[in-house]
N, C-alpha and C. Protein backbone atom coordinates (compact mmCIF):
# COMPACT_ATOMS: atom_id res chain seq x y z
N UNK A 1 9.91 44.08 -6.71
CA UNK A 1 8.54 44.43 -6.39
C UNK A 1 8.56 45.77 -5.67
N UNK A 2 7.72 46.95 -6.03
CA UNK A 2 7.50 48.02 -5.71
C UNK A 2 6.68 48.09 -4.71
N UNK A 3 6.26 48.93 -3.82
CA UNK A 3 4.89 49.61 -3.34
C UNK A 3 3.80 49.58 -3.35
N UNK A 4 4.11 49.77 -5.03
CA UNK A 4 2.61 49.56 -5.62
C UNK A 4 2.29 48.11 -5.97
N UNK A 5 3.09 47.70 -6.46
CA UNK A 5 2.91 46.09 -6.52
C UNK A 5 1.96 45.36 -5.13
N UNK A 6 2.75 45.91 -4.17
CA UNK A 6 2.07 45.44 -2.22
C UNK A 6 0.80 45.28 -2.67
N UNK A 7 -0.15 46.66 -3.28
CA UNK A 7 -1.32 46.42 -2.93
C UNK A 7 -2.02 45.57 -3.60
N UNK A 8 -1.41 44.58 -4.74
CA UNK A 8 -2.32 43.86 -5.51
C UNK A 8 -1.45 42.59 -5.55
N UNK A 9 -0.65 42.34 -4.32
CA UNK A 9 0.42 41.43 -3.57
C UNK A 9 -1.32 39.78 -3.78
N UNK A 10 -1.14 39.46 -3.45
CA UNK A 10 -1.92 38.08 -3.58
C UNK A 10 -1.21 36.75 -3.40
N UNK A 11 -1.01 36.59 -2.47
CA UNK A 11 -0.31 34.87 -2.04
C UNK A 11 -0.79 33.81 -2.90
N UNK A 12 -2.35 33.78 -3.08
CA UNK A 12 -2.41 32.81 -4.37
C UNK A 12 -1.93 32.79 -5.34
N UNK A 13 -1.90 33.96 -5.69
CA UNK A 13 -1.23 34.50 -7.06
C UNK A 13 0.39 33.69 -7.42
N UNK A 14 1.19 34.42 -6.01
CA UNK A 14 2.10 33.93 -5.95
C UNK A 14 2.73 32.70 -5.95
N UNK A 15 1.99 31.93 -4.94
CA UNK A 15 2.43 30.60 -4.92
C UNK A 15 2.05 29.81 -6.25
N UNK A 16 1.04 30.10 -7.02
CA UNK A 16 1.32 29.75 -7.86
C UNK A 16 2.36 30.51 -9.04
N UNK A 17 3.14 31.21 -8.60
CA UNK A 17 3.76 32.05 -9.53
C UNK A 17 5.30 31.36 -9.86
N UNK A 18 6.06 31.18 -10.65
CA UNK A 18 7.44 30.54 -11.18
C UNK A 18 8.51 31.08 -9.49
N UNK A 19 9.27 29.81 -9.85
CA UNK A 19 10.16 30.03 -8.64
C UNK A 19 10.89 31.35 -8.40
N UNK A 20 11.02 32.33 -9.66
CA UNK A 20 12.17 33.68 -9.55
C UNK A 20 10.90 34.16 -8.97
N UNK A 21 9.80 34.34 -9.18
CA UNK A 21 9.23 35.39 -9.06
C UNK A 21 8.77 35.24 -7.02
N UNK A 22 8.20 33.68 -7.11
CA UNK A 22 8.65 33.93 -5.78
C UNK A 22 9.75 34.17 -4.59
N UNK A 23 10.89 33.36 -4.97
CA UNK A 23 12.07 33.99 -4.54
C UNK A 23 11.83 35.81 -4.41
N UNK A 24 11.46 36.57 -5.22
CA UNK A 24 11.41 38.01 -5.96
C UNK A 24 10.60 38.24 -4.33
N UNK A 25 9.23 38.02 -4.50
CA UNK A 25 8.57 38.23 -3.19
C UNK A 25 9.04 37.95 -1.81
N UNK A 26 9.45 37.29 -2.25
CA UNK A 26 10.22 36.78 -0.49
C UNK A 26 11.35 37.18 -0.40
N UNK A 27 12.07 37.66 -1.16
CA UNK A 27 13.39 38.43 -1.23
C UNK A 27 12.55 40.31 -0.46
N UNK A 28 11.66 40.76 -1.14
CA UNK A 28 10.98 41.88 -0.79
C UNK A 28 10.77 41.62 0.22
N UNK A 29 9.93 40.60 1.17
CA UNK A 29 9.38 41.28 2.22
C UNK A 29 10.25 40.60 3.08
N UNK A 30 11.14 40.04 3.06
CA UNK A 30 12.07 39.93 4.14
C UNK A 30 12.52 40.87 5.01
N UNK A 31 12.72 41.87 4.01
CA UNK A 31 13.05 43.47 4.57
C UNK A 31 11.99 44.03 5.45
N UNK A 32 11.11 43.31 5.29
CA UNK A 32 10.21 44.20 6.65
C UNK A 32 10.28 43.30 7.80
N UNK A 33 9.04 43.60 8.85
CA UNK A 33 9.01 42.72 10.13
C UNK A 33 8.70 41.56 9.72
N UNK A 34 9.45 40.63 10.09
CA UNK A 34 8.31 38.79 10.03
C UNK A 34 8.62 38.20 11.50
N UNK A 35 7.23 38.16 11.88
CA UNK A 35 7.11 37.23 13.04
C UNK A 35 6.25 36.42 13.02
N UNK A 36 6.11 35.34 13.59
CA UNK A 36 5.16 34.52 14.19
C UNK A 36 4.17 34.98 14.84
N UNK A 37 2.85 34.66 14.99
CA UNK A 37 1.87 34.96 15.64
C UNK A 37 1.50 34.31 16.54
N UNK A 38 0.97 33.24 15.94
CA UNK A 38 0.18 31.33 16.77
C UNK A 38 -0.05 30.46 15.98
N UNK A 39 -0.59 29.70 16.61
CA UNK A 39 -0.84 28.35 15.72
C UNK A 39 -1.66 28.38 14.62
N UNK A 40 -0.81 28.65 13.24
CA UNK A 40 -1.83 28.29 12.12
C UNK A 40 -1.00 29.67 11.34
N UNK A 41 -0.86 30.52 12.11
CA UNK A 41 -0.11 31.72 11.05
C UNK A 41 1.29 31.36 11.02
N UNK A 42 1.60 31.58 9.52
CA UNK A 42 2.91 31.30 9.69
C UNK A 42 4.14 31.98 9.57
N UNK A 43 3.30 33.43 8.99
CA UNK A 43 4.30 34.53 8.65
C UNK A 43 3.08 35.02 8.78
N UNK A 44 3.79 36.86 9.28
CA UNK A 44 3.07 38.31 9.37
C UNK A 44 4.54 39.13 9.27
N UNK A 45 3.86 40.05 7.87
CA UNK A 45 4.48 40.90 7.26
C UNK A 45 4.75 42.02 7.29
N UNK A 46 4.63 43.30 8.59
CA UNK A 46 4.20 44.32 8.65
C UNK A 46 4.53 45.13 7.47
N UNK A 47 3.81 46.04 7.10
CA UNK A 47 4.06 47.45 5.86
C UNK A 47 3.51 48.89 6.94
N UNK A 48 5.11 49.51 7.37
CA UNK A 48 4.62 50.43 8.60
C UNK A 48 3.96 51.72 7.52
N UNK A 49 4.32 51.79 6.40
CA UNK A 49 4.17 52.92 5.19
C UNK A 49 3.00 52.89 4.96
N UNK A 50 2.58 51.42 5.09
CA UNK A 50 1.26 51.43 4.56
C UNK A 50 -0.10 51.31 5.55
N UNK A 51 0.60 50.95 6.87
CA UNK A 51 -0.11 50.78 8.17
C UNK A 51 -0.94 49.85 7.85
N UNK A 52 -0.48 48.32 7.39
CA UNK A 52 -0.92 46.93 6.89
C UNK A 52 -0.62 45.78 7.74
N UNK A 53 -0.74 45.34 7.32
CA UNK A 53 0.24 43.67 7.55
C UNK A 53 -0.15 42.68 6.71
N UNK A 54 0.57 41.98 6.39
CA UNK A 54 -0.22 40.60 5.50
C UNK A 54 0.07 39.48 6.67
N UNK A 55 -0.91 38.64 6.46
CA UNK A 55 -0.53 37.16 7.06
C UNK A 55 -0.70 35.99 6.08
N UNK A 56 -0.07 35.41 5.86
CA UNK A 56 0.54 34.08 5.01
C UNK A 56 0.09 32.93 6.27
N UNK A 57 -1.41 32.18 5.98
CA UNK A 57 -1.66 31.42 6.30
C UNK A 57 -1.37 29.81 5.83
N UNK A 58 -1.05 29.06 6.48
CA UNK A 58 -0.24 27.59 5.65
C UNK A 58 -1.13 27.06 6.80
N UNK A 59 -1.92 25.57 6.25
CA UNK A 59 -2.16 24.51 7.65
C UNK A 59 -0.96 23.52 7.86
N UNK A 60 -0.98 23.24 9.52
CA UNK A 60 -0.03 23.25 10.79
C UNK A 60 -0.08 21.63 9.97
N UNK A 61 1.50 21.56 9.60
CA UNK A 61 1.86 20.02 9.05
C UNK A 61 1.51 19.76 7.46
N UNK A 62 1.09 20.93 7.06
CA UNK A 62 0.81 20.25 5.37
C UNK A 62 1.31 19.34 4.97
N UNK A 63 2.55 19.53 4.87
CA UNK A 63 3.29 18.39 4.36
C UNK A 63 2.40 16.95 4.69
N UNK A 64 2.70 16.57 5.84
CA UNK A 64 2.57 15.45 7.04
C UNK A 64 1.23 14.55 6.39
N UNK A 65 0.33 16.17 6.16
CA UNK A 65 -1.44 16.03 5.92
C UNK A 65 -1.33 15.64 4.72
N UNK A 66 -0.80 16.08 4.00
CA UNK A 66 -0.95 15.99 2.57
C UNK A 66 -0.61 14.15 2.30
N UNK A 67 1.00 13.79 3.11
CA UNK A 67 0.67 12.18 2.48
C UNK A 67 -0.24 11.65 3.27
N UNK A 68 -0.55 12.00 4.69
CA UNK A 68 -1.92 11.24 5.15
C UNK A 68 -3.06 11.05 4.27
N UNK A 69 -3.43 12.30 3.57
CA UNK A 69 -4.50 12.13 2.47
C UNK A 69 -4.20 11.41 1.58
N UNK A 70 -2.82 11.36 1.04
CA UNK A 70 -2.89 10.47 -0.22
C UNK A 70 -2.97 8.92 -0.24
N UNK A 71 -2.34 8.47 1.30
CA UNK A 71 -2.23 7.18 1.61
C UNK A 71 -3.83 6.32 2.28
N UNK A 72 -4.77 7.57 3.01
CA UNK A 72 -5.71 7.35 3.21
C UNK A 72 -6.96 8.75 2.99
N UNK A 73 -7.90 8.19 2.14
CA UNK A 73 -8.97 9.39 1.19
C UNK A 73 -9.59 10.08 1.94
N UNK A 74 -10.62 9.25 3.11
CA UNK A 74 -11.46 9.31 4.08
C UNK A 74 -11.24 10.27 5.00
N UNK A 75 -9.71 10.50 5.22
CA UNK A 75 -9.18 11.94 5.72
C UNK A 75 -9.94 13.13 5.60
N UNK A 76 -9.83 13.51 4.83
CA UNK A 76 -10.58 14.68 3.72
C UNK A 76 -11.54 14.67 4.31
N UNK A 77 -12.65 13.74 3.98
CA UNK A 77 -14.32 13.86 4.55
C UNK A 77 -14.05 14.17 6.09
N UNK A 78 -13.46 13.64 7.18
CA UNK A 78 -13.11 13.03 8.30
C UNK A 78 -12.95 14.75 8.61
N UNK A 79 -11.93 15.37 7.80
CA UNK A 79 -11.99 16.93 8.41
C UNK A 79 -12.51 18.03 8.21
N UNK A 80 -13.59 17.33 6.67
CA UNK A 80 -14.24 18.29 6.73
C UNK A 80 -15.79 18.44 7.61
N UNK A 81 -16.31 17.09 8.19
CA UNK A 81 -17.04 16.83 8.87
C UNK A 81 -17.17 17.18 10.35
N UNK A 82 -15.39 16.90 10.79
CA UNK A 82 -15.54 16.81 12.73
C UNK A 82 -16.26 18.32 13.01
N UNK A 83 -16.48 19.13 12.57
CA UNK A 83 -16.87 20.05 12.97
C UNK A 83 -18.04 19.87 13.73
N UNK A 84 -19.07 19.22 12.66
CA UNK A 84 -20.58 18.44 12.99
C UNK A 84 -21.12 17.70 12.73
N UNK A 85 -19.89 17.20 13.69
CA UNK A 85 -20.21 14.83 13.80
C UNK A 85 -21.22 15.07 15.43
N UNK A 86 -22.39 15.02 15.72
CA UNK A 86 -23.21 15.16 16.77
C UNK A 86 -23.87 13.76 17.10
N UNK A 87 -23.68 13.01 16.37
CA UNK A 87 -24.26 11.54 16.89
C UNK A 87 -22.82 10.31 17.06
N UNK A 88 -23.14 9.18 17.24
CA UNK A 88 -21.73 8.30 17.69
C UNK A 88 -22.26 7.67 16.11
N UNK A 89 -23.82 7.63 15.85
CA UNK A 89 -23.52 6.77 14.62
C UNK A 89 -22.59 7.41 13.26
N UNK A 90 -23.04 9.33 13.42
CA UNK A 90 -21.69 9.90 12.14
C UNK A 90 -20.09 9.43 13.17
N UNK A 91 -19.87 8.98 13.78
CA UNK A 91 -18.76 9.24 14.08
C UNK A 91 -18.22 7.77 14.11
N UNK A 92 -18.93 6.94 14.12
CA UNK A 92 -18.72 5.27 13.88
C UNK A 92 -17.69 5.21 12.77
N UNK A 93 -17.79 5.48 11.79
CA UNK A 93 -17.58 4.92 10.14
C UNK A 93 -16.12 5.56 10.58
N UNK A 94 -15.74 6.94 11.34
CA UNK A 94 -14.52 7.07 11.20
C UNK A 94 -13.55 6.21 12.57
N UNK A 95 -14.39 6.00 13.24
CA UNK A 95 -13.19 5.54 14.63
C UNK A 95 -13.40 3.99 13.91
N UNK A 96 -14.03 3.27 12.80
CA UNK A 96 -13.50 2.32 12.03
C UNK A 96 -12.36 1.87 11.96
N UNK A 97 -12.23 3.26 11.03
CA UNK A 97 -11.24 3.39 10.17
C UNK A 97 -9.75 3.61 10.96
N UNK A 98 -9.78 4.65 12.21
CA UNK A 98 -9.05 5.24 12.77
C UNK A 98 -8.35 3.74 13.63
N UNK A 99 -9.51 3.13 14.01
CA UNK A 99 -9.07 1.71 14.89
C UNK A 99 -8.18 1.07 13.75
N UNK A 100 -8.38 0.76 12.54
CA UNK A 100 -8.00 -0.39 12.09
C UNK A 100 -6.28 0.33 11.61
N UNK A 101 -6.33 1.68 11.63
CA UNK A 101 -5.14 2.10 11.35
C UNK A 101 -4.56 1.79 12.92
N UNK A 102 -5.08 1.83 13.76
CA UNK A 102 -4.00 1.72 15.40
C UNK A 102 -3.54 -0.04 15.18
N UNK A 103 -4.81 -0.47 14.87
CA UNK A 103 -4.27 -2.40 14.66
C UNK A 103 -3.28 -2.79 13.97
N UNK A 104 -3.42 -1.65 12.87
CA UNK A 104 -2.15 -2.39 11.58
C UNK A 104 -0.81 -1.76 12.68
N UNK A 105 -0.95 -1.14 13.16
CA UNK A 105 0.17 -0.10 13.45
C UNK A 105 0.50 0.97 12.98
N UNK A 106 -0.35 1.77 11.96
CA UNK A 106 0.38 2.62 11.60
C UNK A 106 -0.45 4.04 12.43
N UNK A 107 1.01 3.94 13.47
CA UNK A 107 0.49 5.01 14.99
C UNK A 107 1.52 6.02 13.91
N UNK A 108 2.36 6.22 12.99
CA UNK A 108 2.23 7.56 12.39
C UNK A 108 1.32 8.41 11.98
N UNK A 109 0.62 7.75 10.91
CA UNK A 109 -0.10 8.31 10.45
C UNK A 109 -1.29 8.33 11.21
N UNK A 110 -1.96 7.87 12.34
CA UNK A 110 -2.83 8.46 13.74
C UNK A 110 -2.50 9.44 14.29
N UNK A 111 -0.65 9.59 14.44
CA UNK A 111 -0.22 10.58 14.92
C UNK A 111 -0.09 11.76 14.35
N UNK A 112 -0.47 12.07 12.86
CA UNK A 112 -0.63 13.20 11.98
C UNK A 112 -1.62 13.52 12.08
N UNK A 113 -2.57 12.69 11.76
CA UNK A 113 -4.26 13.01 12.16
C UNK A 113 -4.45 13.56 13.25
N UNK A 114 -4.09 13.12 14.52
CA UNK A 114 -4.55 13.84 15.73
C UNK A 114 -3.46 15.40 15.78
N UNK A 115 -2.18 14.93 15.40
CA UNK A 115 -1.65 16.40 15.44
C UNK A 115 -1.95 17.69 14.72
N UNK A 116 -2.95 17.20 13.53
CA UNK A 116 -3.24 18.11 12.18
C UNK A 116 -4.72 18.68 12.81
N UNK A 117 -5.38 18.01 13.81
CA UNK A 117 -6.49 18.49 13.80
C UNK A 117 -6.81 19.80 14.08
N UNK A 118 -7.79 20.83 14.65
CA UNK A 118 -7.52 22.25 15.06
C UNK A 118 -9.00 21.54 15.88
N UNK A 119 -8.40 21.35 17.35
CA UNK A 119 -9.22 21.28 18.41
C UNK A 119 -10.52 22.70 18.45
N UNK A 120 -10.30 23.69 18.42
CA UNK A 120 -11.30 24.50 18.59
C UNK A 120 -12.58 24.69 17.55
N UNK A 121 -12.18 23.64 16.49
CA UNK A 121 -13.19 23.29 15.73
C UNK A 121 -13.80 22.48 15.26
N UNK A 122 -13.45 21.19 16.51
CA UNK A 122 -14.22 19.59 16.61
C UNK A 122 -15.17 20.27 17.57
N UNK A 123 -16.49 19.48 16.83
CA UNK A 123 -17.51 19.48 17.57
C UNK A 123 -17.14 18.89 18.77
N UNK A 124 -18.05 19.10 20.06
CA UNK A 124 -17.84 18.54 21.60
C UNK A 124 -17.91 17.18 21.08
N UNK A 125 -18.76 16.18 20.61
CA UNK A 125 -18.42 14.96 20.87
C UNK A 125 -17.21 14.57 20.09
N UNK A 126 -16.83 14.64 18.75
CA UNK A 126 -15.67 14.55 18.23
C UNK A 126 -14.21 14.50 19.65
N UNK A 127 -14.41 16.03 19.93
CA UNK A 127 -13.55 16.75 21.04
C UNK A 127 -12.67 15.61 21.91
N UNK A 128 -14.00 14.80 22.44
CA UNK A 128 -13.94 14.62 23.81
C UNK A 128 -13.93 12.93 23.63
N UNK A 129 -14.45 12.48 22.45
CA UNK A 129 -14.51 11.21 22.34
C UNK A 129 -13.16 10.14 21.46
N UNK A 130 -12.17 11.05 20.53
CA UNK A 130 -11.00 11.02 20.14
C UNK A 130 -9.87 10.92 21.04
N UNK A 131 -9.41 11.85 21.88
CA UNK A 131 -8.59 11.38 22.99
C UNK A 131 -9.06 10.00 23.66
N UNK A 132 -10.50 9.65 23.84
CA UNK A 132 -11.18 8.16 24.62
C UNK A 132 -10.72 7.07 23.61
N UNK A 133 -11.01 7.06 22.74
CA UNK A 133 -10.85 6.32 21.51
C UNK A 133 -9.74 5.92 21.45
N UNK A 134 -8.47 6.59 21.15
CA UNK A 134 -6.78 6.57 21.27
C UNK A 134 -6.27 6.20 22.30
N UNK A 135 -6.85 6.67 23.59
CA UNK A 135 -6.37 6.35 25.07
C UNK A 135 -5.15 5.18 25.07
N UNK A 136 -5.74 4.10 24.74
CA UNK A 136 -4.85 2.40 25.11
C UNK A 136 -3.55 2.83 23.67
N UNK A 137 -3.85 3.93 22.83
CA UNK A 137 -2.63 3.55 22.24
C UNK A 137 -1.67 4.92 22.67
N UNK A 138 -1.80 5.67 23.96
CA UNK A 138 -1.63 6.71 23.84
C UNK A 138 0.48 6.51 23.99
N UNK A 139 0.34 5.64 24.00
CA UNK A 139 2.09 5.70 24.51
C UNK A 139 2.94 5.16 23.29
N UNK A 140 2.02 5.01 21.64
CA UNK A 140 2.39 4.75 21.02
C UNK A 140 1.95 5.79 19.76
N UNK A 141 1.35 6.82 20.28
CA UNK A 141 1.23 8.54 19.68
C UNK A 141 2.42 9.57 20.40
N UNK A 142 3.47 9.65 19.83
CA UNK A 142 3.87 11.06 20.37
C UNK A 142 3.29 12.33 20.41
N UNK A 143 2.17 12.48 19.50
CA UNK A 143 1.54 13.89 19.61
C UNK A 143 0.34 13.62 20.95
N UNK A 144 0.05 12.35 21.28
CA UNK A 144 -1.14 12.13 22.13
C UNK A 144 -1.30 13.31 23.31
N UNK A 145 -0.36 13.11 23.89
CA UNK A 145 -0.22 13.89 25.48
C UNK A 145 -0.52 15.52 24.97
N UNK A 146 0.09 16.29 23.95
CA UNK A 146 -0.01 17.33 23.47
C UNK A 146 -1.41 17.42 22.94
N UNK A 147 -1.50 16.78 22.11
CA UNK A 147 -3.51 16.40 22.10
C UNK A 147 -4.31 16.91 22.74
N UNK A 148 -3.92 16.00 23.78
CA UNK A 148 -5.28 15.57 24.85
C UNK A 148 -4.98 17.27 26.26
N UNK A 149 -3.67 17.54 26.16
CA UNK A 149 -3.58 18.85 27.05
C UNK A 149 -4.73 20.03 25.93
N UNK A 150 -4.69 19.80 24.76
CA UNK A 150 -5.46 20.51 23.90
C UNK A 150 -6.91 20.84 24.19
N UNK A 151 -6.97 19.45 23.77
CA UNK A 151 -8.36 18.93 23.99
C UNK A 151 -9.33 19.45 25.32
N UNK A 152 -8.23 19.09 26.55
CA UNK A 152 -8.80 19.28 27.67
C UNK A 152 -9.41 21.02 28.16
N UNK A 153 -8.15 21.98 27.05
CA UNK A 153 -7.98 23.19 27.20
C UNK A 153 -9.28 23.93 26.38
N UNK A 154 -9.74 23.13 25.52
CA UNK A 154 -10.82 23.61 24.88
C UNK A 154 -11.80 23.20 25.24
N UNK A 155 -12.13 21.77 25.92
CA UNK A 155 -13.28 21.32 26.58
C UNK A 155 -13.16 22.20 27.78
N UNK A 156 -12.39 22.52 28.40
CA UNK A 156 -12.98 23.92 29.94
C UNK A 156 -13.50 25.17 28.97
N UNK A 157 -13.00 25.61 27.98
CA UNK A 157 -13.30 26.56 27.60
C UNK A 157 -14.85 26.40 27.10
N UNK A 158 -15.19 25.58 26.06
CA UNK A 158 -16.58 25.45 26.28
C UNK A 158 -17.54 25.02 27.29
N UNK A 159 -16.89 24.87 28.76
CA UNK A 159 -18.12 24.18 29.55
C UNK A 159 -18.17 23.32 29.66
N UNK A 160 -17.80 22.25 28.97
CA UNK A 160 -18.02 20.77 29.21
C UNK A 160 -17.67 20.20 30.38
N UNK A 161 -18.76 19.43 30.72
CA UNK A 161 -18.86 19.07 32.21
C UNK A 161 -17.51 18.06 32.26
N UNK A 162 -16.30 18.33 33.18
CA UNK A 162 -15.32 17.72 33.31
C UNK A 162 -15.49 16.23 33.54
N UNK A 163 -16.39 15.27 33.87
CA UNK A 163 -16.48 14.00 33.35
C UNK A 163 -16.23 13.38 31.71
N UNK A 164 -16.27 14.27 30.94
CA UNK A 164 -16.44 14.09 29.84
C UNK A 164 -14.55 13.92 29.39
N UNK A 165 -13.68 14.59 30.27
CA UNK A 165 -12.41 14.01 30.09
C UNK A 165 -11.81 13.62 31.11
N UNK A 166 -12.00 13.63 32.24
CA UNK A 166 -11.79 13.00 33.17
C UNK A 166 -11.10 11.42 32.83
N UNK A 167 -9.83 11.65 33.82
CA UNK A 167 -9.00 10.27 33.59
C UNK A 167 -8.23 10.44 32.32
N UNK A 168 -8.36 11.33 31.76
CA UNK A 168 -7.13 11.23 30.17
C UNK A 168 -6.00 11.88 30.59
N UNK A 169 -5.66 12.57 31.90
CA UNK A 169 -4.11 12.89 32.23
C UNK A 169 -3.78 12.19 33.76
């Protein structure tokens, strides 16, 4: 891959592109800078020639997410919703679901869900009512404690009157 190739570079393209060819790309930009950024980027590419950068966005656990979705559907809706779940009755149908997965036991796959989520884009009640919800199983989530330090870090940031997590550390 050339130069000129860079500018019509396309990650969709690619990933869907045959294994040489990606190998081919990732063989290329190895040679430049790759670092980490934060949570959610997973590669940044600098091009100093071109005074660019690409970032190669992946969501945090695909893998993880991906069999959560396949083993349970409701996922899907569940994340594309928390954004603006504003009543307890939208938010009923999922802490259902979420309960009956803590009953059976399967605190893995609770524990993907809460680790996959992106706190800064659950609505406040979602936010604040998920760590409450989990609480009694919190010692049977390893991502819980990391969670709920989340959680708490984004509920100061919006304002939320600290009763609202109060008692979760």
């Amino acid at each position: 891959m050339d130069v000129a190739s860079l500018e019509d570079f396309d990650v969709n393209t690619v990933s869907r592109s045959t294994a040489h060819a990606v190998a081919e790309a990732y063989s290329y930009h190895s040679a430049f800078s790759i670092q980490n950024l934060s949570p959610g980027v997973d590669l940044s590419i600098s091009y100093p020639a071109l005074a660019d950068t690409s970032v190669i966005r992946v969501g945090k656990l695909s893998q993880d997410y991906k069999r959560l979705v396949e083993r349970h559907s409701w996922v899907i809706s569940l994340f594309s919703d928390y954004s603006s779940i504003d009543s307890v009755s939208a938010l009923a149908p999922y802490y259902k679901k979420i309960g009956k997965l803590l009953r059976d036991g399967a605190y893995e796959d609770v524990d993907t869900l809460i680790d996959s989520l992106d706190v800064s884009s659950c609505s406040s009640l979602f936010l604040v009512g998920l760590p409450r919800f989990t609480f009694q199983y919190r010692t049977k989530l390893s991502s819980w404690q990391y969670f709920v330090e989340s959680v708490i870090a984004e509920a100061k940031s919006r304002n939320i009157d600290e009763r609202a997590y109060s008692g979760l550390v």
